[in-house]
PDB file of N, CA and C in Angstrom:
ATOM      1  N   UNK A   1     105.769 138.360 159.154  1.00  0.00           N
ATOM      2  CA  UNK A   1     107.136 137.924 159.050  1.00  0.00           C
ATOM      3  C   UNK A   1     108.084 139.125 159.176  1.00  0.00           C
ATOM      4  N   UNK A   2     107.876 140.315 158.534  1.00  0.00           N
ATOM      5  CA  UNK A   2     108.583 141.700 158.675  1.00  0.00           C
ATOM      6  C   UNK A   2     108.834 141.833 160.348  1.00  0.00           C
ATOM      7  N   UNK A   3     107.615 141.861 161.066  1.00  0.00           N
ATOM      8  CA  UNK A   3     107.898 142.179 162.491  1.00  0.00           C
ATOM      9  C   UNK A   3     108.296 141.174 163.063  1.00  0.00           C
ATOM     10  N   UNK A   4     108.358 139.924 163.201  1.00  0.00           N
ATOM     11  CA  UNK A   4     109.290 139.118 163.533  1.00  0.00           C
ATOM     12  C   UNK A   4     111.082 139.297 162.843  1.00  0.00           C
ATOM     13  N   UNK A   5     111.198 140.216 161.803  1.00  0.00           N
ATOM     14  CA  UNK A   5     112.207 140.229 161.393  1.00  0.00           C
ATOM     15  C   UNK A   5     112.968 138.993 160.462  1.00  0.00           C
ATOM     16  N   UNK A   6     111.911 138.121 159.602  1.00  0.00           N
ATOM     17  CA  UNK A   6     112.209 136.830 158.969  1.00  0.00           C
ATOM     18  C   UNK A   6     112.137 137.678 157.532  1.00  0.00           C
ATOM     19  N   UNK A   7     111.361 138.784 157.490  1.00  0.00           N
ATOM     20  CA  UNK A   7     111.347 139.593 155.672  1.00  0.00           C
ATOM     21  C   UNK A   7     111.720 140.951 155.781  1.00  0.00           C
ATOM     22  N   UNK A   8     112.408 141.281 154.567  1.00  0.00           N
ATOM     23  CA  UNK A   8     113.180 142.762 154.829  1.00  0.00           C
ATOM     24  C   UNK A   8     112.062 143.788 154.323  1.00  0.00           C
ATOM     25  N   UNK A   9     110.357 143.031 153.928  1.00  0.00           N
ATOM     26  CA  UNK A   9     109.449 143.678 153.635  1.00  0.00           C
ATOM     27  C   UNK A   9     108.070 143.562 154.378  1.00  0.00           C
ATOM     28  N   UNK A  10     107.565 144.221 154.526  1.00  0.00           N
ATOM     29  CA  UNK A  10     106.142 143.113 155.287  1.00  0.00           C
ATOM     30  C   UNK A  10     105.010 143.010 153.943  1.00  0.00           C
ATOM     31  N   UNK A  11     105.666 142.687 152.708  1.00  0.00           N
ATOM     32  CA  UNK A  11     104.475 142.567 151.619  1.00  0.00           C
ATOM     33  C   UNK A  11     104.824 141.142 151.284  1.00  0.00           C
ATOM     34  N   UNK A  12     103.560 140.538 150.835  1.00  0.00           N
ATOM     35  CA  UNK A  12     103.602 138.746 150.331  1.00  0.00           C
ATOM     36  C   UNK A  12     104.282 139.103 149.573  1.00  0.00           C
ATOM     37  N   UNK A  13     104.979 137.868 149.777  1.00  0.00           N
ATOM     38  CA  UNK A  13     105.526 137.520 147.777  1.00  0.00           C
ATOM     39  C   UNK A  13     104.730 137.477 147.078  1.00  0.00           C
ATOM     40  N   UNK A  14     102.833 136.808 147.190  1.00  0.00           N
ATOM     41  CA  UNK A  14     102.507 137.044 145.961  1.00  0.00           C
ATOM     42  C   UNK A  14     101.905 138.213 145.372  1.00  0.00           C
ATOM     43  N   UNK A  15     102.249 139.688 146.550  1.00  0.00           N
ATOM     44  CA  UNK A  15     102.258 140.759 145.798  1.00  0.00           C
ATOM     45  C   UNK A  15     100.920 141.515 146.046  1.00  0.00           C
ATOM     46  N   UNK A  16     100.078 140.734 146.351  1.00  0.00           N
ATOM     47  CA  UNK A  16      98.693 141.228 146.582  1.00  0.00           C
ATOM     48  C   UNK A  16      98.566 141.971 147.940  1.00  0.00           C
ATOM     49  N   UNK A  17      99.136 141.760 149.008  1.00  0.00           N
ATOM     50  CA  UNK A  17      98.993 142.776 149.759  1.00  0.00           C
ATOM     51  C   UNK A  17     100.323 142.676 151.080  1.00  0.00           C
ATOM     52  N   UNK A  18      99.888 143.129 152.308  1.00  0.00           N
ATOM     53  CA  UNK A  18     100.613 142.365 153.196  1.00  0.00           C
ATOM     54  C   UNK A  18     101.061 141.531 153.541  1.00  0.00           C
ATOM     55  N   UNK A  19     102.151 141.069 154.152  1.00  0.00           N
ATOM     56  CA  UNK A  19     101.748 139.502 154.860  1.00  0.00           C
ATOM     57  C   UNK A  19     101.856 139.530 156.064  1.00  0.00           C
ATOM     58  N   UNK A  20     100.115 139.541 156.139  1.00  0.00           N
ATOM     59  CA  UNK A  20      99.699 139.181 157.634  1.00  0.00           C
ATOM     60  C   UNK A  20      99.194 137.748 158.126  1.00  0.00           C
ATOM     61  N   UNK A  21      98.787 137.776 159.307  1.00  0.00           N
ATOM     62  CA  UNK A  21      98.035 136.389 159.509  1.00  0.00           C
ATOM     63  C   UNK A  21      96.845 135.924 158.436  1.00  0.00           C
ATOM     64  N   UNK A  22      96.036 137.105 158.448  1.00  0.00           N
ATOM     65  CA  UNK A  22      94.740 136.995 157.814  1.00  0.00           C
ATOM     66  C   UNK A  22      95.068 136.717 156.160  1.00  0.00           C
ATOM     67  N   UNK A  23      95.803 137.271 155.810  1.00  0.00           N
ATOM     68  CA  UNK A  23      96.598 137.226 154.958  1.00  0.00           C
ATOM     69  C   UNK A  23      96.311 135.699 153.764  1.00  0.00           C
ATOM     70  N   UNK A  24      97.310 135.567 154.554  1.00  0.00           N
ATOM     71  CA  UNK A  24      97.965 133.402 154.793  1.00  0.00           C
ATOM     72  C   UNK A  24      97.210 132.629 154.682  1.00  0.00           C
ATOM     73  N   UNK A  25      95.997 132.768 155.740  1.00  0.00           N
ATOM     74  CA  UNK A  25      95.010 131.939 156.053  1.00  0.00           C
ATOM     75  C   UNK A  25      93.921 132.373 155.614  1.00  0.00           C
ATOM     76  N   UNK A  26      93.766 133.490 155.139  1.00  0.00           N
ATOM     77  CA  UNK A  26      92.209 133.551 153.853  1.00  0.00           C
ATOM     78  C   UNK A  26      92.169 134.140 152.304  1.00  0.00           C
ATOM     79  N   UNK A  27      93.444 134.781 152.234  1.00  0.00           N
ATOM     80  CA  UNK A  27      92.797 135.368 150.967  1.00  0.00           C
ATOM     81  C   UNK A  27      94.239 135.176 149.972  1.00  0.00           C
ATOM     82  N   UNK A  28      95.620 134.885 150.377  1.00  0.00           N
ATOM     83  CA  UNK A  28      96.796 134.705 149.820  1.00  0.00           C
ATOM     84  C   UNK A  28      96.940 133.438 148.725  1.00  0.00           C
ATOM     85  N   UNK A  29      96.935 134.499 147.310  1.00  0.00           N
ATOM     86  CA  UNK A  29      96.844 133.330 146.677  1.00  0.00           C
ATOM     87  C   UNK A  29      97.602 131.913 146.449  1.00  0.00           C
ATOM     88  N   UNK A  30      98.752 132.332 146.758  1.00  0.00           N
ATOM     89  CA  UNK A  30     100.078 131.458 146.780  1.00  0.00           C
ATOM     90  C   UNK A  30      99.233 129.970 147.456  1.00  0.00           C
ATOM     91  N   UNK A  31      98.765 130.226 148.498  1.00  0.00           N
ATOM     92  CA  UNK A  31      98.222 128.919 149.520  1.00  0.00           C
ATOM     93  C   UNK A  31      96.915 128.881 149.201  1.00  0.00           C
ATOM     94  N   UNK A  32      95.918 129.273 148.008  1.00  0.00           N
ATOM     95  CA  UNK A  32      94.451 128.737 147.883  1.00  0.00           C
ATOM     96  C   UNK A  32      94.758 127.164 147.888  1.00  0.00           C
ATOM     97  N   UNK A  33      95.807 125.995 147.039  1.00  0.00           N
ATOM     98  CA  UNK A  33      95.782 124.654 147.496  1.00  0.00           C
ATOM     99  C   UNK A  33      95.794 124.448 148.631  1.00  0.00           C
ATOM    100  N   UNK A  34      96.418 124.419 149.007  1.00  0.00           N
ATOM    101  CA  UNK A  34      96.296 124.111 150.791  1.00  0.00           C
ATOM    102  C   UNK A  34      95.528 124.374 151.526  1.00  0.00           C
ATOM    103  N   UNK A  35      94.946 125.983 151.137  1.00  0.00           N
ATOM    104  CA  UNK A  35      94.050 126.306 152.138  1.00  0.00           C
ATOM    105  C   UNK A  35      92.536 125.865 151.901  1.00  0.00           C
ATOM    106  N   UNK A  36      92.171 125.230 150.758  1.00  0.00           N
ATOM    107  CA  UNK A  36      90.932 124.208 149.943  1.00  0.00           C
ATOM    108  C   UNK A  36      91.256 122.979 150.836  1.00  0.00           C
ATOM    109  N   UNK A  37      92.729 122.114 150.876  1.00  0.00           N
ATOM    110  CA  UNK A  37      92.822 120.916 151.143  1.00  0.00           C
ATOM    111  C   UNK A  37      92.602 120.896 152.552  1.00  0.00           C
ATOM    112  N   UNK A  38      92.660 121.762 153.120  1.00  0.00           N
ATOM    113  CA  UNK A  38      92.487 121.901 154.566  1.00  0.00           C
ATOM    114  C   UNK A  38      91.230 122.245 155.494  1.00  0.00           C
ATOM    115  N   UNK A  39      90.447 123.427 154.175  1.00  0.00           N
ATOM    116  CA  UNK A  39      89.184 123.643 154.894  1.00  0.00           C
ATOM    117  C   UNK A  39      88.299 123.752 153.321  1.00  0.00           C
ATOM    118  N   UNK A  40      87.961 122.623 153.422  1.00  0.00           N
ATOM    119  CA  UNK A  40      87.393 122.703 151.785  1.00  0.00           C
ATOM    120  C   UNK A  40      85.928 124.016 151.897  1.00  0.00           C
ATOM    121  N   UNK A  41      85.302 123.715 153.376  1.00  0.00           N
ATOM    122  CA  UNK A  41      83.759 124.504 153.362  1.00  0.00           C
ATOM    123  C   UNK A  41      84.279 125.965 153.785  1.00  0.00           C
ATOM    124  N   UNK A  42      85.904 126.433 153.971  1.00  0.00           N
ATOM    125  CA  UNK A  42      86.264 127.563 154.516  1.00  0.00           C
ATOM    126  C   UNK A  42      86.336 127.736 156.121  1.00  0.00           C
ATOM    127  N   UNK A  43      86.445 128.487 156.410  1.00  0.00           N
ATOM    128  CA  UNK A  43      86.428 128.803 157.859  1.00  0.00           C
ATOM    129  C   UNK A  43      86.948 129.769 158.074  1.00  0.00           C
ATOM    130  N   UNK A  44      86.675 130.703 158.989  1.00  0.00           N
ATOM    131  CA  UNK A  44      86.438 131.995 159.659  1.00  0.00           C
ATOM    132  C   UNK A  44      87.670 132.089 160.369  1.00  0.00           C
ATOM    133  N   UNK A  45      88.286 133.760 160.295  1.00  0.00           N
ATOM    134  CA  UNK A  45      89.537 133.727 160.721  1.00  0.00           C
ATOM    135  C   UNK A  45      89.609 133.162 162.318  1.00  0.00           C
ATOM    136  N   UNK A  46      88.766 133.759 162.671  1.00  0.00           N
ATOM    137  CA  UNK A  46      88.978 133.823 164.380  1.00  0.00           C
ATOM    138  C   UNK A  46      89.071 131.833 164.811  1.00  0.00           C
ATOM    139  N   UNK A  47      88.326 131.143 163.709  1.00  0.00           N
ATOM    140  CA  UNK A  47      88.467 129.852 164.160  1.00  0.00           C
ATOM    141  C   UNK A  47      89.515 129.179 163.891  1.00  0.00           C
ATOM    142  N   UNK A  48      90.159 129.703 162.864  1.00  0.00           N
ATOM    143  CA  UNK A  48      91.692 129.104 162.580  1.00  0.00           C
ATOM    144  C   UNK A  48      92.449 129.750 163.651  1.00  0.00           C
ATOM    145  N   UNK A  49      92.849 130.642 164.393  1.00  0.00           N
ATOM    146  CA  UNK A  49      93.547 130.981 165.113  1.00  0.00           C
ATOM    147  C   UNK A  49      93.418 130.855 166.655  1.00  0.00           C
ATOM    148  N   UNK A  50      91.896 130.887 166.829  1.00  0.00           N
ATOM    149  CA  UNK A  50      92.021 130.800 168.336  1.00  0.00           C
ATOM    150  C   UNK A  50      90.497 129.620 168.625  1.00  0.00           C
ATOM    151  N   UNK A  51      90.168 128.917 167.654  1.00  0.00           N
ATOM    152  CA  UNK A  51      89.343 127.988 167.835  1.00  0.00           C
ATOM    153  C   UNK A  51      89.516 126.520 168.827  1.00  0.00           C
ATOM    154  N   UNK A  52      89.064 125.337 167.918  1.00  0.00           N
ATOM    155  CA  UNK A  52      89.161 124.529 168.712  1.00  0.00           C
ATOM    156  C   UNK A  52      90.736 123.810 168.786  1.00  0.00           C
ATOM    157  N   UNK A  53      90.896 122.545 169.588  1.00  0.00           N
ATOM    158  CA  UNK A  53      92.087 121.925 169.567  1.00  0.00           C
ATOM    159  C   UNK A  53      91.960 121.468 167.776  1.00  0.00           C
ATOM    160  N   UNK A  54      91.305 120.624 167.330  1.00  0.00           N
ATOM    161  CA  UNK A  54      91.031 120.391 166.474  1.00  0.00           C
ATOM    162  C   UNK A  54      91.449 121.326 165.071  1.00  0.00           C
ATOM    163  N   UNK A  55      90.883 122.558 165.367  1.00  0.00           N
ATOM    164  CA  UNK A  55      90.885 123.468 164.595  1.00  0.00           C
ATOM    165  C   UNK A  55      92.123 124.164 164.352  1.00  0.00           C
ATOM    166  N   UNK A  56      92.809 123.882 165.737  1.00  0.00           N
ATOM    167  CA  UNK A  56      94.459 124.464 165.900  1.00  0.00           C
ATOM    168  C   UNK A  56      95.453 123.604 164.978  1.00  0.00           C
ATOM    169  N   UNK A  57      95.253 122.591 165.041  1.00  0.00           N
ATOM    170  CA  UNK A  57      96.359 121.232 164.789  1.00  0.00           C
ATOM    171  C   UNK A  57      95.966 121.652 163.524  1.00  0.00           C
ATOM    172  N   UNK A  58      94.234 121.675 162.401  1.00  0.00           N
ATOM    173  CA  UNK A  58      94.064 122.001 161.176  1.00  0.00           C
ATOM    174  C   UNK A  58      95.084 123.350 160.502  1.00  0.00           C
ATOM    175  N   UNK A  59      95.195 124.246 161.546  1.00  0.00           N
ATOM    176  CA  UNK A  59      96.039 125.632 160.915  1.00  0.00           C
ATOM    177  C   UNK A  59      96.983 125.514 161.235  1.00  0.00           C
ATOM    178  N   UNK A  60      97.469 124.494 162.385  1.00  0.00           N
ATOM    179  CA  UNK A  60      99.598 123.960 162.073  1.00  0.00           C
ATOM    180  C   UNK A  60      99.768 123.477 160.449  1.00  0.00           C
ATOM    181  N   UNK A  61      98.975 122.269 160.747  1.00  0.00           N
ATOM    182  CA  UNK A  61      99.045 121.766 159.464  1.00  0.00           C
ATOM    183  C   UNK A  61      98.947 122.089 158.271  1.00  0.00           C
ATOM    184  N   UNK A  62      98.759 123.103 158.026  1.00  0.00           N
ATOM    185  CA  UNK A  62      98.229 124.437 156.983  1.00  0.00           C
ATOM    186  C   UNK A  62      99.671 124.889 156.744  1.00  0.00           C
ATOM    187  N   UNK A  63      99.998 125.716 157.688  1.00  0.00           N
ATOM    188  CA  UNK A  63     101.212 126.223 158.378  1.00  0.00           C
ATOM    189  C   UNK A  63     102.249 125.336 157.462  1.00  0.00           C
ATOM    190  N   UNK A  64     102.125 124.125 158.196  1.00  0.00           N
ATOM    191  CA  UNK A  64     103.290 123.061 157.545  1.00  0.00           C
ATOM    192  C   UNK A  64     103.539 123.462 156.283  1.00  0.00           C
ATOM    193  N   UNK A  65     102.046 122.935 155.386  1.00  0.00           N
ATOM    194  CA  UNK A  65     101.981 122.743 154.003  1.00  0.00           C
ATOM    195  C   UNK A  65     102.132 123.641 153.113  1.00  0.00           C
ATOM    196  N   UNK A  66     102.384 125.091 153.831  1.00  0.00           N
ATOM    197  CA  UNK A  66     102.713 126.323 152.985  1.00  0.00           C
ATOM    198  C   UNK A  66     104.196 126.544 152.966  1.00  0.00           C
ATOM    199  N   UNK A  67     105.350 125.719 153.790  1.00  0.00           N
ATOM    200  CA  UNK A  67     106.760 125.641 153.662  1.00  0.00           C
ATOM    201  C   UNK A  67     106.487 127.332 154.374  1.00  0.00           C
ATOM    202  N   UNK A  68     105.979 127.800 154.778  1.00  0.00           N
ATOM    203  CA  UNK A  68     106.444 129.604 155.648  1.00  0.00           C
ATOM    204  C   UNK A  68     106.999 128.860 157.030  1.00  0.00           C
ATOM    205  N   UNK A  69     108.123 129.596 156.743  1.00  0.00           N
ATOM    206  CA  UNK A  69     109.409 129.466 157.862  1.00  0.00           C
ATOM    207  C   UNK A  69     108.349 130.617 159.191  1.00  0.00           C
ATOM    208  N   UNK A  70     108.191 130.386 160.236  1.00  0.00           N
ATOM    209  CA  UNK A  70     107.866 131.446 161.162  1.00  0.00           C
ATOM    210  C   UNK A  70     107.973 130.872 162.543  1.00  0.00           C
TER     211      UNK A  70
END
């Protein structure tokens, strides 16, 4: 979000580290609900981002459910 210029920081709000992609989608605690309701067995970065159609629409929808403006 920093390099897009949407945060005047590139650290999460919840403090734990960056906010990167990998971030968001595996280890950010803020979104462990969502990111359980979405991939309860987990899933591997590279498949949330550049996987299937399936798998894409799963990490919009992720996306959605975390309210991150991007």
């Amino acid at each position: 979000m920093h390099r897009l210029g949407r945060s005047h920081t590139p650290n999460c709000p919840c403090e734990t580290g960056p906010q990167t992609p990998e971030h968001i989608l595996q280890t950010c605690p803020l979104h462990q609900e969502a990111r359980t309701d979405h991939w309860p067995q987990g899933a591997a970065l590279q498949e949330q981002l550049w996987g299937t159609k399936d798998s894409l629409i799963l990490s919009t929808s992720f996306i959605q459910a975390t309210k991150l403006e991007v």
